[in-house]
N, C-alpha and C. Protein backbone atom coordinates (compact mmCIF):
# COMPACT_ATOMS: atom_id res chain seq x y z
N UNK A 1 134.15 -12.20 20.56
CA UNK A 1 133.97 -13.23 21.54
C UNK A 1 133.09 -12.74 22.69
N UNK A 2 133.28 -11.24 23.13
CA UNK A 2 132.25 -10.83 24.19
C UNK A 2 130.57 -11.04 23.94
N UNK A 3 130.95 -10.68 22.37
CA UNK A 3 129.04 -10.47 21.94
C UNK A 3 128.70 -12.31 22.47
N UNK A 4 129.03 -13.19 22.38
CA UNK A 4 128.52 -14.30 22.42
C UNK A 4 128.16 -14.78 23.57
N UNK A 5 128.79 -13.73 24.88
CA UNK A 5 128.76 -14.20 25.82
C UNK A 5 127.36 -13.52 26.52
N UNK A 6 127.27 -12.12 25.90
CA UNK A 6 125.99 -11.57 26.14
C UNK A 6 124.30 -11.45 25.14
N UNK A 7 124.89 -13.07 24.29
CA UNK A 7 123.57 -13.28 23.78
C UNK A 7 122.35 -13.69 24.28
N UNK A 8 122.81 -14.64 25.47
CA UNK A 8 121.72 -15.23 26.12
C UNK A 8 120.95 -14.41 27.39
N UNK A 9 119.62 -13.91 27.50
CA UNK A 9 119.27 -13.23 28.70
C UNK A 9 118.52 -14.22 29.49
N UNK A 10 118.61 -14.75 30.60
CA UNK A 10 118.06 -15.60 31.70
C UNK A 10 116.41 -15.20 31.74
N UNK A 11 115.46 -15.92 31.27
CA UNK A 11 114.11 -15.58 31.06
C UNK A 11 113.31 -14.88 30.12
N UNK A 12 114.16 -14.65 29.06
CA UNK A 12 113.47 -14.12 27.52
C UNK A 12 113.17 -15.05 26.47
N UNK A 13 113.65 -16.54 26.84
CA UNK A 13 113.54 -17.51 25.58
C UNK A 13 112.07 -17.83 25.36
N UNK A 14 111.00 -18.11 24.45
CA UNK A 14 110.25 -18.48 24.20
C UNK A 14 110.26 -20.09 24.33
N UNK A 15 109.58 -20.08 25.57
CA UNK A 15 109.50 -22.23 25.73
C UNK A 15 108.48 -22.60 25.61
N UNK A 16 107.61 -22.23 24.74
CA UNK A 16 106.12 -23.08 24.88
C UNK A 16 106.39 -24.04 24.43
N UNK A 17 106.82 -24.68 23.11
CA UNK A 17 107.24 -25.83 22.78
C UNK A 17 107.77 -27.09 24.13
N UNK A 18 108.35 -26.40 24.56
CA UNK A 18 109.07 -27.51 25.72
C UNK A 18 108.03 -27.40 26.53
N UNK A 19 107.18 -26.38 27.08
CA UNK A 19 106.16 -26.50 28.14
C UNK A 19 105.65 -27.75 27.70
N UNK A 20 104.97 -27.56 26.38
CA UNK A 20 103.79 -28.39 25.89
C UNK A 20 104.34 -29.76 25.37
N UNK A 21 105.65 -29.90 25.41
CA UNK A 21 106.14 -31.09 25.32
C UNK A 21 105.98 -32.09 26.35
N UNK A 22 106.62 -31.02 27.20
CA UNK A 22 106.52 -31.36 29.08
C UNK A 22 105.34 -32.31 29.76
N UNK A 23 104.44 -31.53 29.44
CA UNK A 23 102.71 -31.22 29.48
C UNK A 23 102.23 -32.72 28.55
N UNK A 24 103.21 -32.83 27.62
CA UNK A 24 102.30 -34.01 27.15
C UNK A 24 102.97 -35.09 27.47
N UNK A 25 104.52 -35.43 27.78
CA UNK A 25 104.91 -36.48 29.05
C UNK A 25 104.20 -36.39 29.88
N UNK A 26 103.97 -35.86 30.64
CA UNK A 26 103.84 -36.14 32.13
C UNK A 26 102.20 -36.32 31.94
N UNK A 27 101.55 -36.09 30.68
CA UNK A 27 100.17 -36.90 30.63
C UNK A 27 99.74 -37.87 30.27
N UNK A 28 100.65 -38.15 29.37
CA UNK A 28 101.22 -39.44 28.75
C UNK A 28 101.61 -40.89 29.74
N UNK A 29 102.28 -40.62 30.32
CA UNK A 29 102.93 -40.78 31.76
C UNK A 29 101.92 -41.26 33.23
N UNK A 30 101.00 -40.46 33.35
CA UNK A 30 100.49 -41.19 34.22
C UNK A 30 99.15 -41.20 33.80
N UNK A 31 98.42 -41.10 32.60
CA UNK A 31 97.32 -42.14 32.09
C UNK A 31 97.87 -43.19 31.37
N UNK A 32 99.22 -43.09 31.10
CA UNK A 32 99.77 -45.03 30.88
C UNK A 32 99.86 -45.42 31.87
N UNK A 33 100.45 -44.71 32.89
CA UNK A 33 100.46 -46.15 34.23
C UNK A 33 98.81 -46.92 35.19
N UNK A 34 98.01 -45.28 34.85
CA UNK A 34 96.57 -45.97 35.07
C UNK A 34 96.31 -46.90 34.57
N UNK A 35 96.55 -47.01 32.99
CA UNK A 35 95.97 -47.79 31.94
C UNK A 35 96.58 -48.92 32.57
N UNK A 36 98.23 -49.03 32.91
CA UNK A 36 99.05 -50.50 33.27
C UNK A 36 98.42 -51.15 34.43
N UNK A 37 98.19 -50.16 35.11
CA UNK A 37 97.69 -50.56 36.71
C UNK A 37 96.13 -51.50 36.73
N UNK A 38 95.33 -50.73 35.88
CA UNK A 38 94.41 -51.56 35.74
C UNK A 38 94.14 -52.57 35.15
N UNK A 39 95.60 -52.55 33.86
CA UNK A 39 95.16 -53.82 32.92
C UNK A 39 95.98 -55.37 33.78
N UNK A 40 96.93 -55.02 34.82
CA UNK A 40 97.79 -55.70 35.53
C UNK A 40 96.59 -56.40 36.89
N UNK A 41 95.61 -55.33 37.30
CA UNK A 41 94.79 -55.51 38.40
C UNK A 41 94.03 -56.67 37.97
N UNK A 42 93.07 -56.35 36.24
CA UNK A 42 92.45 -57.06 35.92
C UNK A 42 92.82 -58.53 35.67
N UNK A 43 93.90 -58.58 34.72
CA UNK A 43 94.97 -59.94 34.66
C UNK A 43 95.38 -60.48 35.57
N UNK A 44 95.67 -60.49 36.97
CA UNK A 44 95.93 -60.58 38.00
C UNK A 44 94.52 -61.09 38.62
N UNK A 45 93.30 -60.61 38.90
CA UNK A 45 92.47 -60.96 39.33
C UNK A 45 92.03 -62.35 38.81
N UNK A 46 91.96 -61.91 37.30
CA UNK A 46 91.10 -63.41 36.44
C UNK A 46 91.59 -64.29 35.94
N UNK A 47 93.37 -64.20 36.00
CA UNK A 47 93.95 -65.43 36.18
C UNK A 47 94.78 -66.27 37.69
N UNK A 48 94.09 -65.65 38.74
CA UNK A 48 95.33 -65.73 39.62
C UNK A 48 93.96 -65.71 41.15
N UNK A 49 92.97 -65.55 40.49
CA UNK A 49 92.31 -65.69 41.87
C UNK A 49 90.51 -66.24 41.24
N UNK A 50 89.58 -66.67 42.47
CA UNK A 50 88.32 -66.97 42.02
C UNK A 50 87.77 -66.12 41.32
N UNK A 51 88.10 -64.46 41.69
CA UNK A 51 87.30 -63.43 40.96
C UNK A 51 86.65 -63.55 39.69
N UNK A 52 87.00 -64.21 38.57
CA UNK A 52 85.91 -64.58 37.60
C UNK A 52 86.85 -63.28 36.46
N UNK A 53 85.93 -63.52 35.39
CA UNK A 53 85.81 -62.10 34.85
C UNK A 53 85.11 -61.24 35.12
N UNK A 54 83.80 -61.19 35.95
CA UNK A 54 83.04 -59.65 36.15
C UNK A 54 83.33 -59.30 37.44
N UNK A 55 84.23 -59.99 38.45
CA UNK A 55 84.93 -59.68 39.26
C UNK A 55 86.06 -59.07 39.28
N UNK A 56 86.93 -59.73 38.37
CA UNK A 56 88.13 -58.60 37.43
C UNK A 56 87.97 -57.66 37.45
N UNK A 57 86.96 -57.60 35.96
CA UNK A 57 86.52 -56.42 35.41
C UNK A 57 85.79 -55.56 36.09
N UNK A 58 84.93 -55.29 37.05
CA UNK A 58 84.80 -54.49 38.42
C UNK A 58 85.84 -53.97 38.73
N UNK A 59 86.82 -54.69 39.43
CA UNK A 59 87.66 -54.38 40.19
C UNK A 59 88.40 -53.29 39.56
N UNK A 60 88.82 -53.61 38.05
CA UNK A 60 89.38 -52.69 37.20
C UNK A 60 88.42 -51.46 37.11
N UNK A 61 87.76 -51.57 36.93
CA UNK A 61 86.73 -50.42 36.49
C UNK A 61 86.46 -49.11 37.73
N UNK A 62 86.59 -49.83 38.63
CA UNK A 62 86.70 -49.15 40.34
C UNK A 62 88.05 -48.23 40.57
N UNK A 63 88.94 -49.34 40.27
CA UNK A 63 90.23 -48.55 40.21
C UNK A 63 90.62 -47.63 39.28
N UNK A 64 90.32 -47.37 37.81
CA UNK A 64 90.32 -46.94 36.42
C UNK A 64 89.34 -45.17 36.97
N UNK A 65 88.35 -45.53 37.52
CA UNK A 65 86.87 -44.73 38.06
C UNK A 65 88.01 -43.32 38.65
N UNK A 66 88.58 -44.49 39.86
CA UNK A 66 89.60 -43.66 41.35
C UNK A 66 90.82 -43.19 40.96
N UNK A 67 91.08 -43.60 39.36
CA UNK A 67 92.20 -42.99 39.27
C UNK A 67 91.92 -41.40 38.31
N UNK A 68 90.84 -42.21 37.57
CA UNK A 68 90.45 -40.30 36.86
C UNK A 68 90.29 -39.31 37.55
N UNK A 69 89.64 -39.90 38.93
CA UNK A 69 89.66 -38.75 40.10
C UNK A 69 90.31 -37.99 40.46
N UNK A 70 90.86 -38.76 40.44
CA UNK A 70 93.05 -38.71 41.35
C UNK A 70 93.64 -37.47 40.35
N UNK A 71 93.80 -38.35 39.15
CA UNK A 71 94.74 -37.75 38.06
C UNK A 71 94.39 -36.67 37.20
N UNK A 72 92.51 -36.15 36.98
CA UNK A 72 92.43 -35.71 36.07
C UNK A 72 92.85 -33.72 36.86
N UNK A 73 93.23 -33.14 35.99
CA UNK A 73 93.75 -31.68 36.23
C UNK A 73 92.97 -30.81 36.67
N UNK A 74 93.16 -30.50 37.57
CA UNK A 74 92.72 -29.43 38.72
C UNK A 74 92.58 -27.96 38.32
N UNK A 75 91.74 -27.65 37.96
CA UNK A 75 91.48 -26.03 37.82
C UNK A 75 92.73 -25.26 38.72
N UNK A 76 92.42 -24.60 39.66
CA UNK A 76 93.87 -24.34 40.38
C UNK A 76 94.80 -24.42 40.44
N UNK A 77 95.33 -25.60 39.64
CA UNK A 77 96.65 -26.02 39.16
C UNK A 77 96.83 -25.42 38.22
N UNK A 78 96.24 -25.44 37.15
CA UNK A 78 96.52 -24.81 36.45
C UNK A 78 96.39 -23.53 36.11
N UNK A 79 95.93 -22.80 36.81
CA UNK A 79 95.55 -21.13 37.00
C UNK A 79 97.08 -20.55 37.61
N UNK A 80 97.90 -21.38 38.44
CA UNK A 80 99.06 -21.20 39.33
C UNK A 80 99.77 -21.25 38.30
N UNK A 81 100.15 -21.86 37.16
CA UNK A 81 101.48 -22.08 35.99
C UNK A 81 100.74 -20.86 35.49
């Protein structure tokens, strides 16, 4: 019963799997909500106001532009993990 208790050592497990699981939620994750945000902006614009469709579709495309900015991964960031 002792051996079982000293199988596990705090920081020897191999987690790349879960990193890269991690890594692909959380990219998953917020290039879907870009994707929602803009397809909601656009639908919203061209049924719900004068904007037209190439007024929409601008608008989307602006925001879609500002969010790759935003969201896409930072050298530095990732040099720090």
């Amino acid at each position: 019963m002792g051996e079982q208790a000293s199988d596990y050592h705090r920081g020897e497990m191999d987690i790349h799997e879960q990193k890269a699981t991690f890594d692909l939620f959380i990219g998953l994750t917020k290039w879907g909500s870009l994707a929602v945000i803009a397809g909601v902006l656009f639908l919203t614009l061209f049924f719900c106001t004068g904007a037209g469709f190439i007024g929409a579709a601008a608008s989307a495309v602006v925001v879609t532009a500002i969010g790759v900015l935003v969201l896409r991964a930072k050298p530095e960031a990732a040099a720090a993990h």
